[in-house]
Protein backbone atom coordinates (compact mmCIF):
# COMPACT_ATOMS: atom_id res chain seq x y z
CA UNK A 1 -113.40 -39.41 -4.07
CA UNK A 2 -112.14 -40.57 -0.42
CA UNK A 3 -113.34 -39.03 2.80
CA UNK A 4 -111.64 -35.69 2.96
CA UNK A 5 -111.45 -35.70 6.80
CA UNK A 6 -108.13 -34.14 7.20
CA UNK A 7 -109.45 -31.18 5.39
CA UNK A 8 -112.58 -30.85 7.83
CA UNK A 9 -109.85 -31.04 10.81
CA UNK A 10 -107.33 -28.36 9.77
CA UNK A 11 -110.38 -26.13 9.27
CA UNK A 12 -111.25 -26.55 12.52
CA UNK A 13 -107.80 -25.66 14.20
CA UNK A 14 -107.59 -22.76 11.17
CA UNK A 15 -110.43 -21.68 12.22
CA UNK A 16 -109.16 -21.04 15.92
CA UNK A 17 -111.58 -23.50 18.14
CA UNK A 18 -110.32 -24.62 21.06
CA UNK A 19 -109.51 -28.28 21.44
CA UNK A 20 -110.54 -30.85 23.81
CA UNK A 21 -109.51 -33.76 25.29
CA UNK A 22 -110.22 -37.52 25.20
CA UNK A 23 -112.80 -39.12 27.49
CA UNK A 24 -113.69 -42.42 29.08
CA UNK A 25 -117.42 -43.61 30.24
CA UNK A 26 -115.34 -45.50 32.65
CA UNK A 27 -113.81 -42.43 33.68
CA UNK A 28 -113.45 -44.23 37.56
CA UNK A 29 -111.53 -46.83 36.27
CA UNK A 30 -108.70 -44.16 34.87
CA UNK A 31 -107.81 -42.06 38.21
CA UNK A 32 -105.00 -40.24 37.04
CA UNK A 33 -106.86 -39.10 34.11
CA UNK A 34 -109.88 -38.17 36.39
CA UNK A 35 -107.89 -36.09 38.65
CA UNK A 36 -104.19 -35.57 39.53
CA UNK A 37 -105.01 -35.72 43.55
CA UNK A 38 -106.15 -39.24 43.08
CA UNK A 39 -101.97 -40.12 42.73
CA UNK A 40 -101.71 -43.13 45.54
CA UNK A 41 -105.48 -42.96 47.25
CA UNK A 42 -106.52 -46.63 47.18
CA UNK A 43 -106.35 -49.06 49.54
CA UNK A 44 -102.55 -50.75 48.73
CA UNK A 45 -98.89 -50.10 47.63
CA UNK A 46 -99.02 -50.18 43.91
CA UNK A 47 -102.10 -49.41 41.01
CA UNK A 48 -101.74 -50.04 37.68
CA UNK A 49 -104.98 -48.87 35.05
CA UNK A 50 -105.35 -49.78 31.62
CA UNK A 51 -108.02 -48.26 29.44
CA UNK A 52 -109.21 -49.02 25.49
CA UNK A 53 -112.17 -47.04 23.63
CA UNK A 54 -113.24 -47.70 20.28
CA UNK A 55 -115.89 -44.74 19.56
CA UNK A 56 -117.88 -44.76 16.08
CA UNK A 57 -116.88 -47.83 14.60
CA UNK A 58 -119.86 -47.50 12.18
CA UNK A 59 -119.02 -44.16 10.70
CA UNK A 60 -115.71 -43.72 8.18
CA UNK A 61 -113.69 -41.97 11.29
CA UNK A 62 -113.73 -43.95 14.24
CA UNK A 63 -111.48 -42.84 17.21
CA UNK A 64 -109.24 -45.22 19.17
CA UNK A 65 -108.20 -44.13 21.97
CA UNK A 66 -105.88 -46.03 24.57
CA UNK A 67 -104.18 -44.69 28.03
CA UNK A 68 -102.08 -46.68 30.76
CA UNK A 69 -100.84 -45.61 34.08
CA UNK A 70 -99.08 -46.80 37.27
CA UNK A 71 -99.21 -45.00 40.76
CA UNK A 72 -97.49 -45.70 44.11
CA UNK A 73 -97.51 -44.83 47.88
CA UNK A 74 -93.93 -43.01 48.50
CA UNK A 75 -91.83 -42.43 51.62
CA UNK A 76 -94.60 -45.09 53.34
CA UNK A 77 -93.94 -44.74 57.07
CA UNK A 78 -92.25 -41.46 57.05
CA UNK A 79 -94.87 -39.37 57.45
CA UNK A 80 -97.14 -40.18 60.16
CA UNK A 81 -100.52 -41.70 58.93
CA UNK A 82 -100.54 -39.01 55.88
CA UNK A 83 -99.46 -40.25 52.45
CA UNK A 84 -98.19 -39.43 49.43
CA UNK A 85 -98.56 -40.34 45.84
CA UNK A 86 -96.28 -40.30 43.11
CA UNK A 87 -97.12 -41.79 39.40
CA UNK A 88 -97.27 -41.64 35.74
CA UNK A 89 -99.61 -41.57 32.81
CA UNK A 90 -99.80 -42.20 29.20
CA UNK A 91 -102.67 -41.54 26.91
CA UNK A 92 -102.89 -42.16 23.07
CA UNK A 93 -106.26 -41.27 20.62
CA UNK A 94 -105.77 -41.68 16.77
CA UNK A 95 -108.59 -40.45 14.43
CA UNK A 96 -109.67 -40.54 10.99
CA UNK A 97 -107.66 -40.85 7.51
CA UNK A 98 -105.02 -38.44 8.56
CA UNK A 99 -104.58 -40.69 11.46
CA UNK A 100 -104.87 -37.41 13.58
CA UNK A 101 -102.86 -38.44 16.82
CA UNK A 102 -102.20 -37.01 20.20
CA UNK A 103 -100.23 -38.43 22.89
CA UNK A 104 -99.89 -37.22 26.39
CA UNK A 105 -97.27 -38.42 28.91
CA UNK A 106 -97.68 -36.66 32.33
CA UNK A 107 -96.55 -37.37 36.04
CA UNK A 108 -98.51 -36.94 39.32
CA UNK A 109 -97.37 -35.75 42.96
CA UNK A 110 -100.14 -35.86 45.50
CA UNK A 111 -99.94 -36.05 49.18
CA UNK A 112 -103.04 -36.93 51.53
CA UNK A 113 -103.52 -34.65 55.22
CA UNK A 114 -105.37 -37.14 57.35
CA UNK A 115 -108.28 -35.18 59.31
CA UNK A 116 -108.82 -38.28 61.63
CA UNK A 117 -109.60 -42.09 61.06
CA UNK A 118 -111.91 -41.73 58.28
CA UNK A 119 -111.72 -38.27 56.62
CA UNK A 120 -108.40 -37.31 54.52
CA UNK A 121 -108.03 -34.41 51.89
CA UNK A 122 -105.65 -35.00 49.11
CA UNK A 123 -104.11 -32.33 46.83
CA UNK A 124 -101.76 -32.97 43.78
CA UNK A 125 -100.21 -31.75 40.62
CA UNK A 126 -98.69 -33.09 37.27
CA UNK A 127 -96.61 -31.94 34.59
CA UNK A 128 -95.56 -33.87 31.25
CA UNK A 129 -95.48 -33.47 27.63
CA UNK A 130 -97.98 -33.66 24.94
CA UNK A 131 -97.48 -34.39 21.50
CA UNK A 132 -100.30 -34.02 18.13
CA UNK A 133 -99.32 -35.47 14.57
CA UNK A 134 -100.94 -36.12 11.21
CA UNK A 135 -99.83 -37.94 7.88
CA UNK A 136 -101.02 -37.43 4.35
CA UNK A 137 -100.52 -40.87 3.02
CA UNK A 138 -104.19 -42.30 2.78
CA UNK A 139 -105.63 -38.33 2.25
CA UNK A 140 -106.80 -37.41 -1.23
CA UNK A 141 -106.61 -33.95 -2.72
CA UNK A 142 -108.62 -31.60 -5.65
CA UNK A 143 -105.29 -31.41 -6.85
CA UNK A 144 -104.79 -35.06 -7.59
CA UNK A 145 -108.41 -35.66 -10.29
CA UNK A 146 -107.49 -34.92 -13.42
CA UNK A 147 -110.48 -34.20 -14.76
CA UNK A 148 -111.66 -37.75 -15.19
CA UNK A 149 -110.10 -40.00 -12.70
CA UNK A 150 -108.06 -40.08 -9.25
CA UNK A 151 -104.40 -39.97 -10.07
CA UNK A 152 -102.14 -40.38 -6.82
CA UNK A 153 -99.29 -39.55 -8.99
CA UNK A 154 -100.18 -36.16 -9.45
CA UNK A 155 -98.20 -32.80 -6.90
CA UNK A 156 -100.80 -32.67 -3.78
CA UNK A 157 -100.32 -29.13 -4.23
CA UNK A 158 -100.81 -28.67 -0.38
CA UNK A 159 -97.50 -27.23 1.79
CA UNK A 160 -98.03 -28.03 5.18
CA UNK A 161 -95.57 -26.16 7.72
CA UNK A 162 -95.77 -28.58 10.39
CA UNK A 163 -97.10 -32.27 10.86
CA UNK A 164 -95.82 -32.55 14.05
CA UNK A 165 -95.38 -30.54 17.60
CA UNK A 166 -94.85 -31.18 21.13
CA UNK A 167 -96.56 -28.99 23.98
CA UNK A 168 -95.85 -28.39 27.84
CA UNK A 169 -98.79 -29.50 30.16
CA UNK A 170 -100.03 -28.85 33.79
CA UNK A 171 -102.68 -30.33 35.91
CA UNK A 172 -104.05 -29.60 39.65
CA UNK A 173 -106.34 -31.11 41.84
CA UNK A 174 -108.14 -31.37 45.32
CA UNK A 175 -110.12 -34.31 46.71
CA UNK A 176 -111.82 -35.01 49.83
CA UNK A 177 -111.94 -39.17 50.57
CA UNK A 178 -114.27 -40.06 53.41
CA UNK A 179 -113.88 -43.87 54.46
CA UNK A 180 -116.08 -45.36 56.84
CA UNK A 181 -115.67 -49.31 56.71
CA UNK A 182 -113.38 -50.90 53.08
CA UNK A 183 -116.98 -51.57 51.41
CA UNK A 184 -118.71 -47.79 52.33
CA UNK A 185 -116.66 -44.67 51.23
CA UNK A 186 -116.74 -41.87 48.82
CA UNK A 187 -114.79 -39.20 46.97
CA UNK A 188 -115.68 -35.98 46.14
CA UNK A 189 -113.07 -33.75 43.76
CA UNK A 190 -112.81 -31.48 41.23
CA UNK A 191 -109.37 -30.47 39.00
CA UNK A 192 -108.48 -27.82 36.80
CA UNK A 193 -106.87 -29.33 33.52
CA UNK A 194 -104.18 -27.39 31.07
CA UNK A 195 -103.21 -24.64 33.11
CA UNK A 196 -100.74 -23.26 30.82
CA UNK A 197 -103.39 -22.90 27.90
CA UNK A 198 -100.57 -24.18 25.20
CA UNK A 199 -100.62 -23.38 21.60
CA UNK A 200 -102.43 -26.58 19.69
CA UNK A 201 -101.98 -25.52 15.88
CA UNK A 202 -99.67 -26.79 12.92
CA UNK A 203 -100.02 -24.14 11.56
CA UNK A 204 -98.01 -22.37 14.60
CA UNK A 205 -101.33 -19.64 15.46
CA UNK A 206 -101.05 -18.75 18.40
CA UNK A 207 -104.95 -17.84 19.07
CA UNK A 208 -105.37 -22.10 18.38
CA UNK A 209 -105.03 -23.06 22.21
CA UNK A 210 -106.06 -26.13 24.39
CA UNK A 211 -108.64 -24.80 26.84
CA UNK A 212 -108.67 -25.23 30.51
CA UNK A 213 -110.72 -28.38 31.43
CA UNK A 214 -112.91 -27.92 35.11
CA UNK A 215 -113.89 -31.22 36.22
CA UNK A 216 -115.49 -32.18 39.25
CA UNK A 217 -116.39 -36.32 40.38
CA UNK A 218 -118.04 -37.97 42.70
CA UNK A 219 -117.61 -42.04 43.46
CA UNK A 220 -118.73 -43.89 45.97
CA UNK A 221 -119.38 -47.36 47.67
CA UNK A 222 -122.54 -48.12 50.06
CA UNK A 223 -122.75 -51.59 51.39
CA UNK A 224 -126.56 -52.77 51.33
CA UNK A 225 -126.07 -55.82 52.69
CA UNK A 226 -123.81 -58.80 53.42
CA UNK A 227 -123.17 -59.45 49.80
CA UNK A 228 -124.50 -55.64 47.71
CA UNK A 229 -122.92 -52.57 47.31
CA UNK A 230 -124.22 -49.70 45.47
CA UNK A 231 -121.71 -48.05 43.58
CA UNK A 232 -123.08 -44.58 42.02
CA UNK A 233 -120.19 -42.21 40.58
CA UNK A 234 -120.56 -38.76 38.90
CA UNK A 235 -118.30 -36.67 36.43
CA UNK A 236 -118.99 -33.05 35.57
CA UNK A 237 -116.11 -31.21 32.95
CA UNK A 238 -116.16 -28.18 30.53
CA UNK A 239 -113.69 -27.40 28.07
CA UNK A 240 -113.82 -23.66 26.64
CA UNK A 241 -117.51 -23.96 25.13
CA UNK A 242 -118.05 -27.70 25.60
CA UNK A 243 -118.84 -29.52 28.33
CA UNK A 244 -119.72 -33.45 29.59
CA UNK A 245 -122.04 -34.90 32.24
CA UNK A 246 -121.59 -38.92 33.03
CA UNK A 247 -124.04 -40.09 35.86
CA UNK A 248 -125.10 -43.72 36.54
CA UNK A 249 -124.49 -46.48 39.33
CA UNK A 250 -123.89 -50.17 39.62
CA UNK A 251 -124.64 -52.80 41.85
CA UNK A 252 -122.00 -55.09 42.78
CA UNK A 253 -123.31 -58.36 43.95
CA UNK A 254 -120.25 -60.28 45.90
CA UNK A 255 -120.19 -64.09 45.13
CA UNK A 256 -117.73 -64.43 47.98
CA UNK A 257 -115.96 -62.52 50.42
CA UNK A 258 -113.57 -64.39 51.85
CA UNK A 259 -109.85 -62.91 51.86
CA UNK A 260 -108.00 -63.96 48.99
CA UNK A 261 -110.57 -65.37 47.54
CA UNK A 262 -113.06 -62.33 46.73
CA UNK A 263 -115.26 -62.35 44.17
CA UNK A 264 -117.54 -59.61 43.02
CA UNK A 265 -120.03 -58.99 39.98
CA UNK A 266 -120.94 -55.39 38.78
CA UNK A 267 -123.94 -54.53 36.81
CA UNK A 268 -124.47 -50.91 35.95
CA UNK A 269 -125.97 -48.33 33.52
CA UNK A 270 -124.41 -44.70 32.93
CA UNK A 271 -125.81 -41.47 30.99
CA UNK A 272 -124.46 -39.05 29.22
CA UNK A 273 -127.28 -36.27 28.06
CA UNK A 274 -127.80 -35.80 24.84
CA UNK A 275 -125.06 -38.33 23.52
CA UNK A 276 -125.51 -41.93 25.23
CA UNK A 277 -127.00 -44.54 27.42
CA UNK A 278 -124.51 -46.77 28.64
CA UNK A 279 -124.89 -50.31 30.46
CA UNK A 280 -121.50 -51.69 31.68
CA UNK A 281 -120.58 -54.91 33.54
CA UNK A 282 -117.71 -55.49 35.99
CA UNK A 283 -115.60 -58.49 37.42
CA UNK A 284 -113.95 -58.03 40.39
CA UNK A 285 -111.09 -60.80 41.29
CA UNK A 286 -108.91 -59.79 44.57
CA UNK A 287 -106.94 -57.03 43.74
CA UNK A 288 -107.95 -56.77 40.05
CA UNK A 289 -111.15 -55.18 38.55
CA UNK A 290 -112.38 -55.12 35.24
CA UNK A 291 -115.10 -53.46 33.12
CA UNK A 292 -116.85 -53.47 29.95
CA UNK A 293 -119.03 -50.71 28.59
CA UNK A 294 -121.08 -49.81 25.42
CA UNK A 295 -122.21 -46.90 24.34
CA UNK A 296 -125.72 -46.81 22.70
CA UNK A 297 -125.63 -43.26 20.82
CA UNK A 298 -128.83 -41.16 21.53
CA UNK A 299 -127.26 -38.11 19.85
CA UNK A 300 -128.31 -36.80 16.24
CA UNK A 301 -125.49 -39.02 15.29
CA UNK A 302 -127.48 -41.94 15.71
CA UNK A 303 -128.62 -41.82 12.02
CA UNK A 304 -125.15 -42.26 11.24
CA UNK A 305 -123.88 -44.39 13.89
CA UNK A 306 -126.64 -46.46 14.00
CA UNK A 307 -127.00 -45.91 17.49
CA UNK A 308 -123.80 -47.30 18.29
CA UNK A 309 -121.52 -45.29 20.25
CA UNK A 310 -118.11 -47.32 20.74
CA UNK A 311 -117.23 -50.27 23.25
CA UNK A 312 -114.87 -49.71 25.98
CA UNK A 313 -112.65 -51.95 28.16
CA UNK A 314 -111.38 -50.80 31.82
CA UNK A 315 -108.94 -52.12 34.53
CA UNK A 316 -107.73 -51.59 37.62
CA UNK A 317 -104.94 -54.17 39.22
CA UNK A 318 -103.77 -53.16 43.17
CA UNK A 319 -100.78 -54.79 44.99
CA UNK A 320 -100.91 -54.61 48.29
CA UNK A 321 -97.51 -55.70 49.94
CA UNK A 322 -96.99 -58.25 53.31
CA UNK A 323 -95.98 -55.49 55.91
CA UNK A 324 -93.66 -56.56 58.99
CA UNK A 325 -95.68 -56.20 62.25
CA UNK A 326 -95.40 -52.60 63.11
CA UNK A 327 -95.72 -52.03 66.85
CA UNK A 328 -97.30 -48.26 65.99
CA UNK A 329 -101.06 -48.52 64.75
CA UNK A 330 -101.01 -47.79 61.21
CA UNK A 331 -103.69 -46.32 59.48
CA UNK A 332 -106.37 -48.58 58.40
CA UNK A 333 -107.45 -46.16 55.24
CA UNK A 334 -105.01 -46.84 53.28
């Protein structure tokens, strides 16, 4: 008989747990998933972020998750030496036989109060659209053994009221960004995820919910020396009963720093407690940055799994435009 995962899932929602969201190990290469007041704080015009995770390849249900977004500086000029932000982003995840799929689309507002030359606080919002969906065409059912042998032809004998929905979402966040040179800063924020709580179930029960999410990160960059930086980062979140700790730093080792032609290797390791140990390398090219990370499962699942977790791919590409000479000093932050 085939895995019966769809069966496991709709028990779950039936059963009225909450549920949660996707996650990265890279969660500092995905900004606008991290936190909404991230919109337009970098250093440039334009971002773009890709991200890919393939979690559990091992086991019969792997995950695939994928999520894109672009952000931009808006009315640059306008507004003194503050900014704001304004951007969009798309996340996808597909599980199992059902192929079990949610995908968000969500847009970010965030404008940054500068304090004075190195210290600005950033606040920002979004609002999009989710959307959840199953299908039944690789699932097998009781229904469909006749006694001796599978028979596809046979009446599932399941109704299902709903394979499809689409939900209203709402995100805030704050975050402090202290910059004291372009190689040593940090930033410190925390967001509050789903504010809206909205109904999650197909079979339209309305005590099946998507929980808040609290999440509060830390990243930061410490230059060492003429060519090292230490790079630590931190990521806190709960979700109703759940909850997620990522901790772990890389060192980023700078083969040359000459303008336009910088060159940067990163070699890190990242924890999660009680799930996975993660090492992860990083090129950085100019304005683009990419990284690679592995997750080595630690969790009970490892006997399954056999003790791999899922790769994951990250990147980050920045233009930064040619600005006419201004005779006002600009800020130097961003």
């Amino acid at each position: 008989m085939k895995r019966l995962i769809y069966i496991g899932i709709m028990i779950w929602f039936a059963a009225g747990l909450q549920a949660q969201d996707i996650h990265y190990s890279q969660f500092y290469l995905s900004p606008l998933n991290l936190n909404p007041a991230l919109t337009g704080v970098f250093n440039g015009d334009m971002r773009f972020a890709a991200n890919y995770r393939y979690q559990w390849f091992t086991v019969p249900v792997p995950y695939t998750t994928v999520s894109g977004s672009f952000d931009s500086k808006i009315l640059d000029g306008r507004i003194g030496d503050n900014v704001m932000g304004a951007g969009l982003q798309f996340n996808y995840d597909r599980a199992g036989d059902s192929k079990l799929s949610s995908m968000h689309i969500i847009a970010s507002l965030a404008y940054a109060q500068k304090i004075n030359k190195r210290n600005f606080f950033s606040i920002g919002g979004q609002i999009g659209l989710g959307q959840r969906s199953f299908k039944t065409d690789d699932l097998t059912f009781d229904s469909q053994f006749n006694g001796d042998i599978f028979d596809p032809t046979l009446n599932t004998e399941e109704n299902f009221p709903s394979q499809s929905f689409i939900y209203n979402d709402a995100n805030v966040g704050v975050n402090w960004r202290f910059q004291l040179t372009e190689r040593t800063n940090f930033n410190i924020g925390g967001a509050l995820h789903h504010l809206t709580t909205p109904k999650v179930s197909f079979f339209d029960s309305k005590d099946v919910r998507l929980a808040r999410k609290w999440s509060g990160n830390i990243d930061a960059s410490f230059q060492l020396g003429t060519v090292v930086d230490f790079m630590p980062a931190f990521l806190y979140q709960r979700q109703g009963t759940y909850q997620e700790m990522v901790a772990g730093a890389s060192f980023k080792y700078h083969l040359s720093v000459d303008r336009g032609k910088e060159v940067g290797l990163m070699i890190g390791s990242w924890y999660r407690p009680g799930d996975a140990v993660i090492p992860s390398v990083g090129l950085q090219y100019n304005n683009l940055r990419v990284g690679f990370s592995y997750d080595i499962n630690i969790s009970p699942l490892k006997i399954a799994t056999n003790r791999n977790g899922g790769p994951e791919l990250g990147l980050i590409y920045i233009i930064r435009k040619v600005k006419s000479i201004n005779p006002f000093k600009s800020c130097p932050i961003f």
